[in-house]
N, C-alpha and C. Protein backbone atom coordinates (compact mmCIF):
# COMPACT_ATOMS: atom_id res chain seq x y z
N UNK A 1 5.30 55.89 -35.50
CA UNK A 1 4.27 54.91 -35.77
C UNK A 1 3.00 55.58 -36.32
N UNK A 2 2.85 56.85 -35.96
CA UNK A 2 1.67 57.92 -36.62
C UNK A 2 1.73 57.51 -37.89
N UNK A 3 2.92 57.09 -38.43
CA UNK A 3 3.15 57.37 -40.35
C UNK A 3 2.26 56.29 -40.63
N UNK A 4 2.40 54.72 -40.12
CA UNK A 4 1.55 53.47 -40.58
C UNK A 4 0.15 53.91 -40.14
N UNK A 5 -0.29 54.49 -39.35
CA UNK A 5 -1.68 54.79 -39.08
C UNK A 5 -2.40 55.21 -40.20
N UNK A 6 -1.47 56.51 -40.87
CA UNK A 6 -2.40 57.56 -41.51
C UNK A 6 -2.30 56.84 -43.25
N UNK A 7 -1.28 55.91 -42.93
CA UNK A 7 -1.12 54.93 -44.43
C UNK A 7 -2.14 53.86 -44.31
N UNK A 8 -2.46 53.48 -42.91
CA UNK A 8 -3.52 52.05 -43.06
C UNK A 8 -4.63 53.10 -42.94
N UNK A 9 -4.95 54.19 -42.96
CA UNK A 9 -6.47 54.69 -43.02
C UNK A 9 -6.38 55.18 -44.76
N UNK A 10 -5.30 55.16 -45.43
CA UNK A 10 -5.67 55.50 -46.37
C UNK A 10 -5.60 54.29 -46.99
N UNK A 11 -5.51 53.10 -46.82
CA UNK A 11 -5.91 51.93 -47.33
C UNK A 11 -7.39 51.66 -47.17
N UNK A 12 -7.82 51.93 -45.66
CA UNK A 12 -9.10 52.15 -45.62
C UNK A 12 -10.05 52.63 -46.72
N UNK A 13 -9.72 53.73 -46.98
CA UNK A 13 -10.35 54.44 -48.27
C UNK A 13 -10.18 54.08 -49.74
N UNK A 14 -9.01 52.74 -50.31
CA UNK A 14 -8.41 52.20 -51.35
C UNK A 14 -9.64 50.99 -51.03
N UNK A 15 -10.33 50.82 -50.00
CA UNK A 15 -10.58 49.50 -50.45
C UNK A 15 -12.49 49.50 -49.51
N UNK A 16 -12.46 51.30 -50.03
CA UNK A 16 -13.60 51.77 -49.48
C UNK A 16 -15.14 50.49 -48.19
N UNK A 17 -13.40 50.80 -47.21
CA UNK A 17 -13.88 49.86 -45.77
C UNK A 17 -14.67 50.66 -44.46
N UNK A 18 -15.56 50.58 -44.21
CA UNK A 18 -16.12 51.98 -43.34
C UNK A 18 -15.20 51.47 -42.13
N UNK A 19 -14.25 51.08 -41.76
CA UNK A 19 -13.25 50.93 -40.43
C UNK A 19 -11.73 51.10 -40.86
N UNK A 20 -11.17 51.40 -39.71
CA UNK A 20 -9.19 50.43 -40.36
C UNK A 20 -9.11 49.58 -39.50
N UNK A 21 -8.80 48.52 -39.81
CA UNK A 21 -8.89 47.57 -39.02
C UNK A 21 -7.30 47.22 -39.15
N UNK A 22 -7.15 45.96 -38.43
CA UNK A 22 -5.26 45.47 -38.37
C UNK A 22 -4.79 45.10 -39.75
N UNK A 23 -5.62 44.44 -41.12
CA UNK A 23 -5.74 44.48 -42.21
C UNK A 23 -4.86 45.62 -42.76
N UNK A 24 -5.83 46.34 -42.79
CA UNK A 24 -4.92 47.66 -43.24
C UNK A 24 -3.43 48.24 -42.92
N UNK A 25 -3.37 48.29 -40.95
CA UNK A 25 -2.06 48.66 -40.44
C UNK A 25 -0.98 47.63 -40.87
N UNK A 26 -1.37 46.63 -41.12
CA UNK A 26 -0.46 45.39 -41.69
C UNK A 26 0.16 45.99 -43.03
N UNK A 27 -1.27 46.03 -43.68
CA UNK A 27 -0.65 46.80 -45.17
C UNK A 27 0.55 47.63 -45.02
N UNK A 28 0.08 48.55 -44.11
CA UNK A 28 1.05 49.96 -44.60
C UNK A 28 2.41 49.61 -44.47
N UNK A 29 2.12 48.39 -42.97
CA UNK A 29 3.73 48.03 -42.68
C UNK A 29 4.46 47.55 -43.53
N UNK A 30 3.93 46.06 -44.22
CA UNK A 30 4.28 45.73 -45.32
C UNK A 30 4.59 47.12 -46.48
N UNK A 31 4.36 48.05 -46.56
CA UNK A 31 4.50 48.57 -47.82
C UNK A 31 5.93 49.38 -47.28
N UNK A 32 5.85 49.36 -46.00
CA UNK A 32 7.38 49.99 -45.24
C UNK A 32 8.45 49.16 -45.03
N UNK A 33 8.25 47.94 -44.86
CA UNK A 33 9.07 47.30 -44.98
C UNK A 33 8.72 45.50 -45.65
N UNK A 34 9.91 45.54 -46.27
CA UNK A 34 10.09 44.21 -47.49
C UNK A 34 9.95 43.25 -46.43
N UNK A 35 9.09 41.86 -46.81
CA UNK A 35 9.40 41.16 -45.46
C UNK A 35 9.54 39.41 -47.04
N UNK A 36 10.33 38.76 -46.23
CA UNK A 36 10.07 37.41 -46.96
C UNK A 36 9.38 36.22 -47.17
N UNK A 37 8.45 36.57 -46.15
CA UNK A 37 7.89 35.56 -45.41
C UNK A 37 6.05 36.05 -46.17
N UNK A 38 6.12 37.21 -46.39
CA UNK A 38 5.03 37.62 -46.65
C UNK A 38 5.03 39.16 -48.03
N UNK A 39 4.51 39.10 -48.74
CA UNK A 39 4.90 40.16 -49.41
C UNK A 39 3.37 41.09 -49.36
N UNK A 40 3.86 42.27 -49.58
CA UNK A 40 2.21 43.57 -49.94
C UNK A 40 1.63 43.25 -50.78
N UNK A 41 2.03 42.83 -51.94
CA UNK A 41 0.75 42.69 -52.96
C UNK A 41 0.04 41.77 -52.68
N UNK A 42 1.01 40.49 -52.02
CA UNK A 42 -0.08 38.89 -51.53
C UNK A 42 -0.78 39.61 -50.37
N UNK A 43 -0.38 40.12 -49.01
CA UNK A 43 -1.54 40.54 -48.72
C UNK A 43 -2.45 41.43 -49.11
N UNK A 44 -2.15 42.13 -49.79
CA UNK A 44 -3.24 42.76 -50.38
C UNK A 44 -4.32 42.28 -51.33
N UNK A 45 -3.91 41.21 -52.17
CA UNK A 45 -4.47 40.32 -52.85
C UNK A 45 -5.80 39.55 -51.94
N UNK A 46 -5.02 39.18 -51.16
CA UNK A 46 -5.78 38.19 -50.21
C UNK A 46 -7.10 39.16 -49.04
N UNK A 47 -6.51 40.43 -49.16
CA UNK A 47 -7.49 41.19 -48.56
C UNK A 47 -8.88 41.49 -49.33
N UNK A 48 -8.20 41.63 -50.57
CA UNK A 48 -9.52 41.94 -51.70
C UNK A 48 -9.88 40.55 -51.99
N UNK A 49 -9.27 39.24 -52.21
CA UNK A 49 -10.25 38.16 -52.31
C UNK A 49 -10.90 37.87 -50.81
N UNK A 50 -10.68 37.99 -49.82
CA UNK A 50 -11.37 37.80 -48.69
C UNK A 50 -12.11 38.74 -48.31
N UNK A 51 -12.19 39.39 -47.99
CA UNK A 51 -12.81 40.66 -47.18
C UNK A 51 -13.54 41.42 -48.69
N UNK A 52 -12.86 41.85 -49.47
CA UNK A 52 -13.30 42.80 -50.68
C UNK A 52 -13.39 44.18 -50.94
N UNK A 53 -14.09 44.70 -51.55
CA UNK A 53 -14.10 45.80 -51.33
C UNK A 53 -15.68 46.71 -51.34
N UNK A 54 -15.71 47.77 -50.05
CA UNK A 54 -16.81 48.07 -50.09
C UNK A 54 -17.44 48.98 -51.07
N UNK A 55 -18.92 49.13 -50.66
CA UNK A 55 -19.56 49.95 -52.27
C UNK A 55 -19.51 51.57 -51.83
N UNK A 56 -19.83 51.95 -50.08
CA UNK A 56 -19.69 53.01 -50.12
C UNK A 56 -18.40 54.09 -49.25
N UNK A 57 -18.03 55.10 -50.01
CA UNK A 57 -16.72 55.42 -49.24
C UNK A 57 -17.24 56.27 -48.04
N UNK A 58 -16.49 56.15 -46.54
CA UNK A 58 -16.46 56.34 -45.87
C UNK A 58 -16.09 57.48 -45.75
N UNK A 59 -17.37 58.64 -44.61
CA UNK A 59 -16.55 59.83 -44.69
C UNK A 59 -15.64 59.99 -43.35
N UNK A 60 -15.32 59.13 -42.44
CA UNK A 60 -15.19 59.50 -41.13
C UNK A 60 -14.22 58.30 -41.09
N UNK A 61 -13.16 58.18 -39.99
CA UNK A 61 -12.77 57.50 -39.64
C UNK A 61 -12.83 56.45 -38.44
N UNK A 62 -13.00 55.43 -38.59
CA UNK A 62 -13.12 54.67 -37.34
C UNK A 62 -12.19 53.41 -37.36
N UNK A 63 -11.43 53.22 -36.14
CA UNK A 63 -10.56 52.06 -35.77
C UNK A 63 -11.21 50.96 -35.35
N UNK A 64 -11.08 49.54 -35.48
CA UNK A 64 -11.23 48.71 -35.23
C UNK A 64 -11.10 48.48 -33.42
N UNK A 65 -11.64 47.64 -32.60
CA UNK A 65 -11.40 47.88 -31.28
C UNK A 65 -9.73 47.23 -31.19
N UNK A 66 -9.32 46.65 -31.64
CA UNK A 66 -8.40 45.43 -31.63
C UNK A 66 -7.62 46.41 -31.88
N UNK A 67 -7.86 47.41 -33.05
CA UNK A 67 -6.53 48.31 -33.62
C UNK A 67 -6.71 49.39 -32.64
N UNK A 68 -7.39 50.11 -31.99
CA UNK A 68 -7.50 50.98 -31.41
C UNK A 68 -6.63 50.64 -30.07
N UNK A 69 -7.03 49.25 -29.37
CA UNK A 69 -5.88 48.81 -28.04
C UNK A 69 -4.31 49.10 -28.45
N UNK A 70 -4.00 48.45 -29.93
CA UNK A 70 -2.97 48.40 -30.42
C UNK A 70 -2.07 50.04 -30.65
N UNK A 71 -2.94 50.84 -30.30
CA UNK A 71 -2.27 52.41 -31.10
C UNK A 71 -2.12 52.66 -29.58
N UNK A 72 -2.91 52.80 -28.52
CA UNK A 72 -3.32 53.26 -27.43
C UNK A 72 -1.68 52.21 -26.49
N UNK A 73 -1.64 51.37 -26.95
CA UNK A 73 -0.67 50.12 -26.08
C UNK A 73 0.61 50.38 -26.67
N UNK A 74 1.14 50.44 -27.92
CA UNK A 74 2.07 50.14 -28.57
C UNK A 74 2.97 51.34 -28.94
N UNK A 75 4.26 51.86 -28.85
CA UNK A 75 5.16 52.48 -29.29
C UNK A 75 6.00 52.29 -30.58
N UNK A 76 5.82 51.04 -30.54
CA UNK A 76 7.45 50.35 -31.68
C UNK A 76 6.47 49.50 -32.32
N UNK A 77 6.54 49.62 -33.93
CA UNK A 77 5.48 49.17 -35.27
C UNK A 77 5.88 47.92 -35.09
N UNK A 78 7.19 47.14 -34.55
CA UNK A 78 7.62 45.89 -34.43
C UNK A 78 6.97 45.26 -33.24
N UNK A 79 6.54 45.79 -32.26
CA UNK A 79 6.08 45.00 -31.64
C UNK A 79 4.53 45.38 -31.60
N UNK A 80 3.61 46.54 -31.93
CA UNK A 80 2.56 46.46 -33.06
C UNK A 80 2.13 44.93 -33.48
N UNK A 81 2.91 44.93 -34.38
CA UNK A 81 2.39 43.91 -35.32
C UNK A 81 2.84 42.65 -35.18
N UNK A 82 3.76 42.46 -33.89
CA UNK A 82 4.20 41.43 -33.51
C UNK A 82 2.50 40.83 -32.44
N UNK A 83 2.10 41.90 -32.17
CA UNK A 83 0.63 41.87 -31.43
C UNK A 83 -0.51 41.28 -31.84
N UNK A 84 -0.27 42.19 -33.13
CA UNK A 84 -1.54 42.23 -34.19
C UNK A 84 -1.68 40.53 -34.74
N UNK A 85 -0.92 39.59 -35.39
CA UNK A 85 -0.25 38.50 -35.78
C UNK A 85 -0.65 37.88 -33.84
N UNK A 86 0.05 37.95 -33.04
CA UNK A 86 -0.45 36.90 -32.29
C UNK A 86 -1.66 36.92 -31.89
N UNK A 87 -2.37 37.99 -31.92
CA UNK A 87 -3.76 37.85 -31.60
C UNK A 87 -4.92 37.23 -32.55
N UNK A 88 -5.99 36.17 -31.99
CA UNK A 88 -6.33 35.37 -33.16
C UNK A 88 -7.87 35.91 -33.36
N UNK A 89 -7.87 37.16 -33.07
CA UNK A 89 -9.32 37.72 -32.86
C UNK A 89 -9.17 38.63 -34.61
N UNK A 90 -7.72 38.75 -34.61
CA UNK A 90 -7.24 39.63 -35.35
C UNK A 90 -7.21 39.24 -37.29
N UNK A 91 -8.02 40.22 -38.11
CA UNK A 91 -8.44 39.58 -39.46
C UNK A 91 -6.82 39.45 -40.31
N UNK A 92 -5.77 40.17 -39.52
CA UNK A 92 -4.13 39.66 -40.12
C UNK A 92 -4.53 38.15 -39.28
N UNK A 93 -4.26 37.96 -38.28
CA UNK A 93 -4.36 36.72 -38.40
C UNK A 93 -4.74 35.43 -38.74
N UNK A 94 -6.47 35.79 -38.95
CA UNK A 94 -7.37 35.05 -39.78
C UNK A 94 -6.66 34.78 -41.38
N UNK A 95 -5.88 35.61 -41.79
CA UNK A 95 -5.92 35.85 -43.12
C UNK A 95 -4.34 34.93 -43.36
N UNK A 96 -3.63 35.18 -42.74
CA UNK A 96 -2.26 34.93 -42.32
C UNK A 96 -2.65 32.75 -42.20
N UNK A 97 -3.77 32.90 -41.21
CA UNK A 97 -3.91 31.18 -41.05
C UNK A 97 -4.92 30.90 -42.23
N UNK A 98 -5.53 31.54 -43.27
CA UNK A 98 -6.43 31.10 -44.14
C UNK A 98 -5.43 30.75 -45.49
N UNK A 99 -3.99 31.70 -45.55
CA UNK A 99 -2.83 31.25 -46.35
C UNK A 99 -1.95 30.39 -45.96
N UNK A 100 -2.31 29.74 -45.01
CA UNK A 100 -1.16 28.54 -44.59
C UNK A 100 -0.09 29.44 -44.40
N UNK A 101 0.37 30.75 -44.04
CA UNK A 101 1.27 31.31 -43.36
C UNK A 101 2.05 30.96 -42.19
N UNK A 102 3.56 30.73 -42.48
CA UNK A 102 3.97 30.34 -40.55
C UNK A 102 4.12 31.67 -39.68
N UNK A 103 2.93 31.71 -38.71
CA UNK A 103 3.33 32.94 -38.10
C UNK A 103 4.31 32.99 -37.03
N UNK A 104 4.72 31.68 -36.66
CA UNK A 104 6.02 31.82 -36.08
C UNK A 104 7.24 32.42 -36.34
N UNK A 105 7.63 31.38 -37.99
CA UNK A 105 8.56 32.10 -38.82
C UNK A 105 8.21 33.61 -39.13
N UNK A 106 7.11 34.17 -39.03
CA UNK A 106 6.79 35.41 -39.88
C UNK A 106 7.34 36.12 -38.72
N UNK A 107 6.81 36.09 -37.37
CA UNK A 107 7.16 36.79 -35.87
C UNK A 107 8.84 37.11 -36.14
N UNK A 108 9.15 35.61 -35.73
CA UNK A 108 10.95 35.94 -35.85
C UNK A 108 11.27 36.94 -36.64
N UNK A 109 10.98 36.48 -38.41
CA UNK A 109 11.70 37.47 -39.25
C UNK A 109 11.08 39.16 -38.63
N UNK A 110 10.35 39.55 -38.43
CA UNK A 110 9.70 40.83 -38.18
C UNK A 110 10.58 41.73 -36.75
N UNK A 111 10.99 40.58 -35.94
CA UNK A 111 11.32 40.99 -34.66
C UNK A 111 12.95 40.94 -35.30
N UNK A 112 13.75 40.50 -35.98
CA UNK A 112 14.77 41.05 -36.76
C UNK A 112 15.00 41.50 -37.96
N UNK A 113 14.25 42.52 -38.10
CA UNK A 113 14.41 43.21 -38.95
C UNK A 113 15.00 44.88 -38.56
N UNK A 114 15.76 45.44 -39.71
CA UNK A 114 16.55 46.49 -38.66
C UNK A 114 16.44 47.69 -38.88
């Protein structure tokens, strides 16, 4: 799960964000695995029309508190982000309910995937 970390902090820096937030760890997952329900470029799309991108790049790294429980709690990227998605504090989720996303359907497909 180290691998999606050091991929959502380098999204961090693609979209020069002074945090990584669940945004990002979402990304990387998506970019690890194909999902149908949701694809990487739409979220990524939807990250840069919502959120955007910042003006200055960050030299340091910092986690989000939400993502930080999530690294500190979690072993398996499937149930990660099965976390990340039910929690509604969470800007995947904001973003997920601002696209009319079913995160039900999205949960299932994620929790079988192999």
């Amino acid at each position: 799960m180290n691998e999606l970390f050091n991929v959502a902090e380098n999204f961090m820096y693609v979209f020069n964000h002074p945090y990584v937030g669940t945004e990002h760890f979402f990304l990387a997952f998506l970019k690890k695995y194909k999902l149908k329900s949701v694809s990487f470029e739409e979220f990524k799309g939807a990250v840069k029309d919502i959120i955007g991108y910042g003006t200055i790049k960050s030299t340091f790294v910092l986690y989000t508190p939400i993502l930080r429980e999530i690294k500190n709690k979690y072993k398996n990227e499937k149930d990660a982000i099965v976390a990340i998605i039910e929690n509604e504090d969470s800007i995947v989720h904001s973003i997920l309910v601002v696209k009319k996303k079913d995160t039900n359907g999205l949960i299932e497909e994620i929790k079988n995937l192999s």
